[in-house]
PDB file of N, CA and C in Angstrom:
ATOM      1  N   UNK A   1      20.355 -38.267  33.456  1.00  0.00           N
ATOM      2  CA  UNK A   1      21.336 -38.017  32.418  1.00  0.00           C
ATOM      3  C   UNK A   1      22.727 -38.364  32.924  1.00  0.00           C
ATOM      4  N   UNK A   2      23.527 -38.779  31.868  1.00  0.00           N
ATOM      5  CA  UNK A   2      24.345 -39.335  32.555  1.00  0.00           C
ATOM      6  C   UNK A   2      25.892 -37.796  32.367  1.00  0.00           C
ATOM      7  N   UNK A   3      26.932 -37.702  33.332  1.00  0.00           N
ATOM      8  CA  UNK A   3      27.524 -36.408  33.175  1.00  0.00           C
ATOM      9  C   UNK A   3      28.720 -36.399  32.200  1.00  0.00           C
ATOM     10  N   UNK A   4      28.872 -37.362  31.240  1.00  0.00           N
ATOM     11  CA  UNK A   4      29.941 -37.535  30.477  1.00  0.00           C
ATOM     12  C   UNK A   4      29.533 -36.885  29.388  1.00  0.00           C
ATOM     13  N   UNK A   5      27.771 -37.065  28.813  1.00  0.00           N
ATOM     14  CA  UNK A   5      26.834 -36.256  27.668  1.00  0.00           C
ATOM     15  C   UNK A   5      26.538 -34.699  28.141  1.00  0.00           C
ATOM     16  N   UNK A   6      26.697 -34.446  29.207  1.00  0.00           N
ATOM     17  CA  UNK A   6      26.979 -32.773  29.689  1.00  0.00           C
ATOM     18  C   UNK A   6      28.042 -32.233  29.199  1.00  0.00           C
ATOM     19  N   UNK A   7      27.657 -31.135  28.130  1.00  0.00           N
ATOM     20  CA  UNK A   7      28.689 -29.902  28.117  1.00  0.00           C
ATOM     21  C   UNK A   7      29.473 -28.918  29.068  1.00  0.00           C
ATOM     22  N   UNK A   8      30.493 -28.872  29.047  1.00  0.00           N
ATOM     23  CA  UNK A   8      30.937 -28.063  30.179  1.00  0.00           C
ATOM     24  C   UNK A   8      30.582 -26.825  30.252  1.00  0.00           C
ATOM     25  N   UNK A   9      30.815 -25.970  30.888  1.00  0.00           N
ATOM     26  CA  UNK A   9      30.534 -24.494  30.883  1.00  0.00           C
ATOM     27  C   UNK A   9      31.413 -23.976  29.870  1.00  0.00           C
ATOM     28  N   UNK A  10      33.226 -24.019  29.669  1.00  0.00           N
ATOM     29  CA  UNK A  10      33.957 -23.882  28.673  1.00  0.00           C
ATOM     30  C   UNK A  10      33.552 -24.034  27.457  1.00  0.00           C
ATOM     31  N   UNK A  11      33.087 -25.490  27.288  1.00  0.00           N
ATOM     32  CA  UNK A  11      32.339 -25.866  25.659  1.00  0.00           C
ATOM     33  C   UNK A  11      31.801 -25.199  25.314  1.00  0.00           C
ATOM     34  N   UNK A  12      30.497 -24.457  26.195  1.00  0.00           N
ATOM     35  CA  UNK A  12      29.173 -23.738  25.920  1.00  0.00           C
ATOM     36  C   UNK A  12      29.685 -22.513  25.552  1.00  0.00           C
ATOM     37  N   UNK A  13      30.361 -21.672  26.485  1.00  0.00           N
ATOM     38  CA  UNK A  13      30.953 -20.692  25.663  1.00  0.00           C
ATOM     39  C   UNK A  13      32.101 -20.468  24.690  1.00  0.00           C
ATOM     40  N   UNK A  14      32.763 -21.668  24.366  1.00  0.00           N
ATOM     41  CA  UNK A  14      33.688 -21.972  23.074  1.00  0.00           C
ATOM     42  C   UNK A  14      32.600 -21.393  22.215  1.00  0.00           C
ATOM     43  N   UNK A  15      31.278 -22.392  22.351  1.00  0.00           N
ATOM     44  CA  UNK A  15      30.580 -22.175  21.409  1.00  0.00           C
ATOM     45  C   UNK A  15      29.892 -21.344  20.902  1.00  0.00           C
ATOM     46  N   UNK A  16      29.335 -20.497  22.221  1.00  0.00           N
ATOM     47  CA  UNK A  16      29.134 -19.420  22.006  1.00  0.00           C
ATOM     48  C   UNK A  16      29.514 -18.477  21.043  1.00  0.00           C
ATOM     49  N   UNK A  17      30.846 -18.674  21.506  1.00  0.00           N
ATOM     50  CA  UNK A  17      31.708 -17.402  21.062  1.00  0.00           C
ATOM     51  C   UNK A  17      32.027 -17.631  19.172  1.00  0.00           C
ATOM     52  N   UNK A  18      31.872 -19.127  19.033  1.00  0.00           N
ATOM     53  CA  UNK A  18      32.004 -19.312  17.569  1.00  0.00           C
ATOM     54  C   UNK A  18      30.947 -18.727  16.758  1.00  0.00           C
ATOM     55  N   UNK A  19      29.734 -18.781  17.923  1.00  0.00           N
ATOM     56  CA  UNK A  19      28.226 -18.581  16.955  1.00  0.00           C
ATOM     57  C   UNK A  19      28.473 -16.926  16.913  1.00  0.00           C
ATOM     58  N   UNK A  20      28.484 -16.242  17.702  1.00  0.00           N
ATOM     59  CA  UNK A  20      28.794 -15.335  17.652  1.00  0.00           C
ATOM     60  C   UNK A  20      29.474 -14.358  17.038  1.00  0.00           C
ATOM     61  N   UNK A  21      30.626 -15.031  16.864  1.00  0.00           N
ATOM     62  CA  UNK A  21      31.317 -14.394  15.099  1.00  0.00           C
ATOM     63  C   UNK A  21      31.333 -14.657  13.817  1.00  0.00           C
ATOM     64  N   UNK A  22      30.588 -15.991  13.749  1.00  0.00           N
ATOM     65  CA  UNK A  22      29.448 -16.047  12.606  1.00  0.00           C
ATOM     66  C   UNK A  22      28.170 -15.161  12.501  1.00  0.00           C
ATOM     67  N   UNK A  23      27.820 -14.943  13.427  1.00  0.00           N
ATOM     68  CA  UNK A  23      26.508 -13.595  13.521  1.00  0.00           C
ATOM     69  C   UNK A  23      27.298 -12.770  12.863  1.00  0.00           C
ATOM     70  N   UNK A  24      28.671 -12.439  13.399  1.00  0.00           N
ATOM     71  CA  UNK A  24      28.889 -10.838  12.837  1.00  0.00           C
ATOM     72  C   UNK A  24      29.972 -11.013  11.854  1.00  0.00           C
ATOM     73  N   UNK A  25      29.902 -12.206  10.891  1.00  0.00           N
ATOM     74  CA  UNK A  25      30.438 -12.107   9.544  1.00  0.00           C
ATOM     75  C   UNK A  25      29.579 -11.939   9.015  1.00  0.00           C
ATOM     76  N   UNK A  26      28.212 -12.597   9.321  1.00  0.00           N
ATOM     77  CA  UNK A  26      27.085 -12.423   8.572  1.00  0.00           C
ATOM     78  C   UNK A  26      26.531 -11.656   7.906  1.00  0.00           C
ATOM     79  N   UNK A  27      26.309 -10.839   9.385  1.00  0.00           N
ATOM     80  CA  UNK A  27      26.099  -9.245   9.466  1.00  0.00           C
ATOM     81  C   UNK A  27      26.998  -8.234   8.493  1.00  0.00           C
ATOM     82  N   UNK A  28      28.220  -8.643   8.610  1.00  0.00           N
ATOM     83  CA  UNK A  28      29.086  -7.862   7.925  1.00  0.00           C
ATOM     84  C   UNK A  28      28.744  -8.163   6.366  1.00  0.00           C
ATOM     85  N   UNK A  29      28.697  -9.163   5.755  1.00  0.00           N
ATOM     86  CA  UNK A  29      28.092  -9.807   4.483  1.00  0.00           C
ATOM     87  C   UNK A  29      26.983  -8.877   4.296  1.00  0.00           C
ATOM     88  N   UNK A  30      25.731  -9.116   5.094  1.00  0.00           N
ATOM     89  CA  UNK A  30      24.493  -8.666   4.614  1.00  0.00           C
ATOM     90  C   UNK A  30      24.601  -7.273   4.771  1.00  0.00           C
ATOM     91  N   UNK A  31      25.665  -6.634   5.121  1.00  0.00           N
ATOM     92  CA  UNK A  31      25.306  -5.032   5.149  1.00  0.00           C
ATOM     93  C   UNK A  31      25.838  -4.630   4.190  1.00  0.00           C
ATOM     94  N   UNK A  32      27.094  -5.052   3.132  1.00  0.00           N
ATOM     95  CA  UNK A  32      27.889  -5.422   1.974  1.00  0.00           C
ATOM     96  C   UNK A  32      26.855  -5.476   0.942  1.00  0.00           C
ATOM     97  N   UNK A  33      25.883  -6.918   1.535  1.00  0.00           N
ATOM     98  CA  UNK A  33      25.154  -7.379   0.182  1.00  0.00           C
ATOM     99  C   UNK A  33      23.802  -5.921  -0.120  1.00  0.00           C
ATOM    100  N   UNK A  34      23.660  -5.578   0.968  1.00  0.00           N
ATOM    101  CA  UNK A  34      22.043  -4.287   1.002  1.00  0.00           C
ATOM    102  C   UNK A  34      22.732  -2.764  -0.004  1.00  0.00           C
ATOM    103  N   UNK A  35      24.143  -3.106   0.456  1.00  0.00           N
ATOM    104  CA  UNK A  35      25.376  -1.619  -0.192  1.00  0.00           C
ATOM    105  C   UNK A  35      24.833  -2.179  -1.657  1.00  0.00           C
ATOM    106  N   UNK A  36      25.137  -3.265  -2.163  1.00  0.00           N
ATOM    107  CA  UNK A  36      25.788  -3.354  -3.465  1.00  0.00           C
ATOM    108  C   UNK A  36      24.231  -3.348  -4.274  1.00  0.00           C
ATOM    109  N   UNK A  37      23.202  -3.652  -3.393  1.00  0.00           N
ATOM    110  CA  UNK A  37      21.697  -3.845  -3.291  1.00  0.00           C
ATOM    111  C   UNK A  37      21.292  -2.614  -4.392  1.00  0.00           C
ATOM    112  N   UNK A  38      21.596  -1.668  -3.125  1.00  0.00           N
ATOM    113  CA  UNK A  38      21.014  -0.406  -3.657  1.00  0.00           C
ATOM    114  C   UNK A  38      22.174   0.857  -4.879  1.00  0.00           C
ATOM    115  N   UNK A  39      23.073   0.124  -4.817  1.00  0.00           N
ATOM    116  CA  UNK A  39      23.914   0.343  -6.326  1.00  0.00           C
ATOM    117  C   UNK A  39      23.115  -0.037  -7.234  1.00  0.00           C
ATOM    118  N   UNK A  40      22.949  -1.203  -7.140  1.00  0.00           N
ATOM    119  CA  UNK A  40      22.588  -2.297  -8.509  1.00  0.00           C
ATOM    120  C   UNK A  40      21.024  -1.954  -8.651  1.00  0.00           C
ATOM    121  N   UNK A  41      20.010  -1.080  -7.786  1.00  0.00           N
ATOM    122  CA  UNK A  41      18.739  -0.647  -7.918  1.00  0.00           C
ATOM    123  C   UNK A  41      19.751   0.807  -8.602  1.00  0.00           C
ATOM    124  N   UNK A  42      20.317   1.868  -8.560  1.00  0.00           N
ATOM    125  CA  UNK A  42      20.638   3.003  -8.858  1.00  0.00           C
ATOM    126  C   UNK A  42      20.991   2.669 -10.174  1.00  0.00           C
ATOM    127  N   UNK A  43      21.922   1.835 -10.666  1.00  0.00           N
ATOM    128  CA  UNK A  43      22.251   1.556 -12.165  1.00  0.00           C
ATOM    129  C   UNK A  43      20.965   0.897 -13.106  1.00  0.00           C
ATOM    130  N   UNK A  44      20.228  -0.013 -12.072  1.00  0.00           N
ATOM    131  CA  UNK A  44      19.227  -0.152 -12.984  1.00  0.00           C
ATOM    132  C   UNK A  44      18.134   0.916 -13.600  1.00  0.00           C
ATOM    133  N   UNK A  45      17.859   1.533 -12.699  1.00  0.00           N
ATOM    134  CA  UNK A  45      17.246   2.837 -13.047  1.00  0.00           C
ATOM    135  C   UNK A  45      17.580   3.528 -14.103  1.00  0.00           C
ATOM    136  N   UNK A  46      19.032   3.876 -14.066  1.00  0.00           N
ATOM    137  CA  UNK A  46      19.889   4.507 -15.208  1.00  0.00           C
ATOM    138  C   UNK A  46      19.979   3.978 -16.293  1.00  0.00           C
ATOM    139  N   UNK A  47      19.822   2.330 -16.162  1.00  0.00           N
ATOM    140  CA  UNK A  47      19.561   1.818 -17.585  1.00  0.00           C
ATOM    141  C   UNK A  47      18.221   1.864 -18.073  1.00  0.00           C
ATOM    142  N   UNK A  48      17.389   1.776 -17.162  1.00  0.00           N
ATOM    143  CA  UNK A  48      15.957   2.028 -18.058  1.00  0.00           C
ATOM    144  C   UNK A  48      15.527   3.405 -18.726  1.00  0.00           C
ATOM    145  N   UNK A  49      16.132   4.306 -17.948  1.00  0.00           N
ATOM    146  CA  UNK A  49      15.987   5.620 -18.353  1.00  0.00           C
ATOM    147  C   UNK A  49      16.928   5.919 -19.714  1.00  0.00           C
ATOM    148  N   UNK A  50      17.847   5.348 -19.762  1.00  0.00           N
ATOM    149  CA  UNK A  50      18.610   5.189 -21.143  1.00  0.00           C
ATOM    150  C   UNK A  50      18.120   4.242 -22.200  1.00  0.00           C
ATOM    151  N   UNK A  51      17.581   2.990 -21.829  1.00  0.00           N
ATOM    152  CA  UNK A  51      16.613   2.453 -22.639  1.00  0.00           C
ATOM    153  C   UNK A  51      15.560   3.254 -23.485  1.00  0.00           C
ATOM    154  N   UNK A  52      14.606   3.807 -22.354  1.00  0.00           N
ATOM    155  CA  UNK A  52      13.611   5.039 -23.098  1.00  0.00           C
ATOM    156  C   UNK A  52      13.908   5.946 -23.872  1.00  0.00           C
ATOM    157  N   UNK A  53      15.250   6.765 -23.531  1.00  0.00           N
ATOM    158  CA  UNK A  53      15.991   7.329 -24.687  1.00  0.00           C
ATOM    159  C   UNK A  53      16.510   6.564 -26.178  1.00  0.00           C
ATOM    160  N   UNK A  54      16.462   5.569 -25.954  1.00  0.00           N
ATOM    161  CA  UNK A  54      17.587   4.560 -27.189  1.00  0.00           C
ATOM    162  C   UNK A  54      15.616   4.551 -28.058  1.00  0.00           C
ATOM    163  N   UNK A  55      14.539   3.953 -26.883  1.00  0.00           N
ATOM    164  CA  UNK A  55      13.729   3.568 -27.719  1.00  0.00           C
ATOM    165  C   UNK A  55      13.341   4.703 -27.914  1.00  0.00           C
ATOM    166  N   UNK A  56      12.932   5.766 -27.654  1.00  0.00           N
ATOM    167  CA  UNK A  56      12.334   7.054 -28.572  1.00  0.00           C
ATOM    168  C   UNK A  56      13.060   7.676 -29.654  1.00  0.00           C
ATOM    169  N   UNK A  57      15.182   7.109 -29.413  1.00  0.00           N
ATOM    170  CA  UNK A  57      15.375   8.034 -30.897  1.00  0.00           C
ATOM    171  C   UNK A  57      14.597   7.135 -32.035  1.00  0.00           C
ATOM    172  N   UNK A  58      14.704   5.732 -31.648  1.00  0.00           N
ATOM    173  CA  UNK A  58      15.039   4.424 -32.603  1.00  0.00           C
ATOM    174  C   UNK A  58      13.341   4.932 -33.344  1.00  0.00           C
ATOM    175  N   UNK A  59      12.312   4.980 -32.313  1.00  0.00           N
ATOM    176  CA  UNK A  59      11.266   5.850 -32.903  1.00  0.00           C
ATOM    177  C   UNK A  59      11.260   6.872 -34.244  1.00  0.00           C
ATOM    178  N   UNK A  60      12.017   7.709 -33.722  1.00  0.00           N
ATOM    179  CA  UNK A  60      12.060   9.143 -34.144  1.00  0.00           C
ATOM    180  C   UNK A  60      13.065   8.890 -35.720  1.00  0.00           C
ATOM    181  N   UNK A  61      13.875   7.526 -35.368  1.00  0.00           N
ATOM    182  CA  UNK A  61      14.495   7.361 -36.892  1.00  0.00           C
ATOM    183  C   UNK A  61      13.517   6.141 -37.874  1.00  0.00           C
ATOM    184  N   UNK A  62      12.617   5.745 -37.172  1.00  0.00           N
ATOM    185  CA  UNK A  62      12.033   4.868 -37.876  1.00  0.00           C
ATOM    186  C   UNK A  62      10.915   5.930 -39.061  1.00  0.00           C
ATOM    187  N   UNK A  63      10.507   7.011 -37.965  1.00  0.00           N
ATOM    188  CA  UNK A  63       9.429   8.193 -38.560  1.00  0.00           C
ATOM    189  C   UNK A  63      10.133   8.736 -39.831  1.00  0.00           C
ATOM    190  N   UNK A  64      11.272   9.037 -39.351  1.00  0.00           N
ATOM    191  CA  UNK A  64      12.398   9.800 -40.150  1.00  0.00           C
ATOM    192  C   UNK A  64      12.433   8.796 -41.726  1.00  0.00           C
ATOM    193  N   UNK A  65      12.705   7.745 -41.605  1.00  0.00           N
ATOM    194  CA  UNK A  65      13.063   6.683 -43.004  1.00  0.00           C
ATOM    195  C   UNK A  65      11.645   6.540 -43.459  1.00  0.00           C
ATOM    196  N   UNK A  66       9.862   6.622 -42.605  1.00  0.00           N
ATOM    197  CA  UNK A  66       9.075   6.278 -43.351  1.00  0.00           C
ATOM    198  C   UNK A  66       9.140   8.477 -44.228  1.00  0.00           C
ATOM    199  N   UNK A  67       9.531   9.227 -43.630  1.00  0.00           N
ATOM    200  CA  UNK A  67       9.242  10.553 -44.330  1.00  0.00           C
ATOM    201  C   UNK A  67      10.352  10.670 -45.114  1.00  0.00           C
ATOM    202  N   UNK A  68      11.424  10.157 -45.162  1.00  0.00           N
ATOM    203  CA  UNK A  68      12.285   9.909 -46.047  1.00  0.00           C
ATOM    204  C   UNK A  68      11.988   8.858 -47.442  1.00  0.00           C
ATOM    205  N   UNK A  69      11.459   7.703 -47.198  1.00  0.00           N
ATOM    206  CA  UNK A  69      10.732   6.657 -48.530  1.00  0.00           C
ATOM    207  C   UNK A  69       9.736   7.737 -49.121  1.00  0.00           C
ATOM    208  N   UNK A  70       8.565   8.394 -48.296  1.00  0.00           N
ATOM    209  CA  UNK A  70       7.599   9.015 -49.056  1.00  0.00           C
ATOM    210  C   UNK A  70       7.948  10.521 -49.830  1.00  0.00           C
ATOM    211  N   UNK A  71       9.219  11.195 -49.923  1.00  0.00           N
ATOM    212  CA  UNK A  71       9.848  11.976 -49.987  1.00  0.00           C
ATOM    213  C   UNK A  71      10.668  11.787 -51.486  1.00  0.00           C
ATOM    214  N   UNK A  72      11.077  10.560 -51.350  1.00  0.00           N
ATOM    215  CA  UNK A  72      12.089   9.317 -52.511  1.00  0.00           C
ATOM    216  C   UNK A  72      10.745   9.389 -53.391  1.00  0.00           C
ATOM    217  N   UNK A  73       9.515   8.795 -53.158  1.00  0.00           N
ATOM    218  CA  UNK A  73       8.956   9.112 -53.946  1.00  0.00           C
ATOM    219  C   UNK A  73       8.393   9.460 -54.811  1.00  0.00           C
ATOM    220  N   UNK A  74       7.760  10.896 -53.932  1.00  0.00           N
ATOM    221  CA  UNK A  74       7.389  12.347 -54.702  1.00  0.00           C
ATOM    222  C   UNK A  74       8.393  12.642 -55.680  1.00  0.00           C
ATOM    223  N   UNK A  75      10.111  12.563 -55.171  1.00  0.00           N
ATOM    224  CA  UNK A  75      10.760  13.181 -55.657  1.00  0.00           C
ATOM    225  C   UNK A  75      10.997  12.028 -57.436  1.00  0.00           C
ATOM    226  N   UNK A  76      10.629  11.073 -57.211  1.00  0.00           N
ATOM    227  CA  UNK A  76      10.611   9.768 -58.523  1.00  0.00           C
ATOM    228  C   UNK A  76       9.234  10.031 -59.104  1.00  0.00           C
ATOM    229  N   UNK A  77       8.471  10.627 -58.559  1.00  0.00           N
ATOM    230  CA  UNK A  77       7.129  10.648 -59.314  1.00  0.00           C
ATOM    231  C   UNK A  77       7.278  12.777 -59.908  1.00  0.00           C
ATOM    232  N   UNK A  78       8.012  13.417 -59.604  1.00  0.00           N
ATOM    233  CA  UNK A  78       8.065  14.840 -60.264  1.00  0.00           C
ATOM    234  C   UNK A  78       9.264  14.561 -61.144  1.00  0.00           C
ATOM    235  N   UNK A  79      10.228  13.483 -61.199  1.00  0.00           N
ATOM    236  CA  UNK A  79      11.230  13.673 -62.084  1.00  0.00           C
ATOM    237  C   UNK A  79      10.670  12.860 -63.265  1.00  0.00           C
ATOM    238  N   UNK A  80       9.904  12.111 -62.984  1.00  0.00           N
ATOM    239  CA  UNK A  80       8.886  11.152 -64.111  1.00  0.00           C
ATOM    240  C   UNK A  80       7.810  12.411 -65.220  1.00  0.00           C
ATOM    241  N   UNK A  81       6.982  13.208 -64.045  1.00  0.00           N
ATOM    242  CA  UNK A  81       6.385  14.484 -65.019  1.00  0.00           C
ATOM    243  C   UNK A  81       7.349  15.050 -65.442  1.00  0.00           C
ATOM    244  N   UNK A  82       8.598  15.581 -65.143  1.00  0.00           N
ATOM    245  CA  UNK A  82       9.515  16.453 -65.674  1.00  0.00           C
ATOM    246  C   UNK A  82       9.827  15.771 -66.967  1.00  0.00           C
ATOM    247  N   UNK A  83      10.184  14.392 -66.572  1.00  0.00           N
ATOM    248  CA  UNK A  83      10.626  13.884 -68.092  1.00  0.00           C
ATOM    249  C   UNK A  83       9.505  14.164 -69.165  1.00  0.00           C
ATOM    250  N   UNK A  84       8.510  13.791 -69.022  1.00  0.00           N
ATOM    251  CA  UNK A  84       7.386  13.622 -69.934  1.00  0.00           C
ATOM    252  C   UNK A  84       7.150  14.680 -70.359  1.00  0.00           C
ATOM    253  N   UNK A  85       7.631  15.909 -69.975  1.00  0.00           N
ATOM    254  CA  UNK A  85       7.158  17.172 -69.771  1.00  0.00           C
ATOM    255  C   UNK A  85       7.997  17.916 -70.740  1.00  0.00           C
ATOM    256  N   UNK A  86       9.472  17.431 -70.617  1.00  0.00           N
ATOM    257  CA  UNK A  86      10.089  18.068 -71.593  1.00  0.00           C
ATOM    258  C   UNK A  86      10.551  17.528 -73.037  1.00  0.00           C
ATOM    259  N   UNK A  87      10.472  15.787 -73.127  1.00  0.00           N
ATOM    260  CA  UNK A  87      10.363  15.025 -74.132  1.00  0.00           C
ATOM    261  C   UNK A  87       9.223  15.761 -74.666  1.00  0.00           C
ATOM    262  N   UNK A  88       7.537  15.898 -73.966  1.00  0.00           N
ATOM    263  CA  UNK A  88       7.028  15.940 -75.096  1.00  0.00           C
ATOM    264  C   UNK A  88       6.513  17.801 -75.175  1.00  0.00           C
TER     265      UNK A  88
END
């Protein structure tokens, strides 16, 4: 090998030292990204659990409008005998 393609000892640890605080931006990033990780798992949770609420009222008003139509009804089919009832 010829010694002009040899790194010096300086170079090697220039370089070192560059790789090295790229490790620990990295690090600093990925411990940031695992924080915001397990936020964004905690809110999701909270939205599904609020989902299940939204879908059981949305339920509970759909029940509500079919006992409300059959209610409209009755109440159009006794004002129909009432009429007939007192006309004749």
């Amino acid at each position: 090998m010829d010694d002009e393609s040899k790194p010096t000892y300086d170079e090697l640890y220039e370089a070192l030292e560059s790789l090295y605080d790229q490790f620990k931006k990295l690090g600093s990033k990925y411990s940031s990204l695992k924080k915001n990780y397990a936020c964004l798992l905690i809110e999701k949770e909270t939205l599904e659990k609020k989902a299940y609420i939204v879908i059981g009222d949305s339920n509970k008003v759909n029940l509500l409008e079919d006992e409300n139509k059959s209610l409209k009804e009755k109440v159009n089919k006794l004002n129909i005998t009432l009429a007939k009832f007192t006309q004749g």
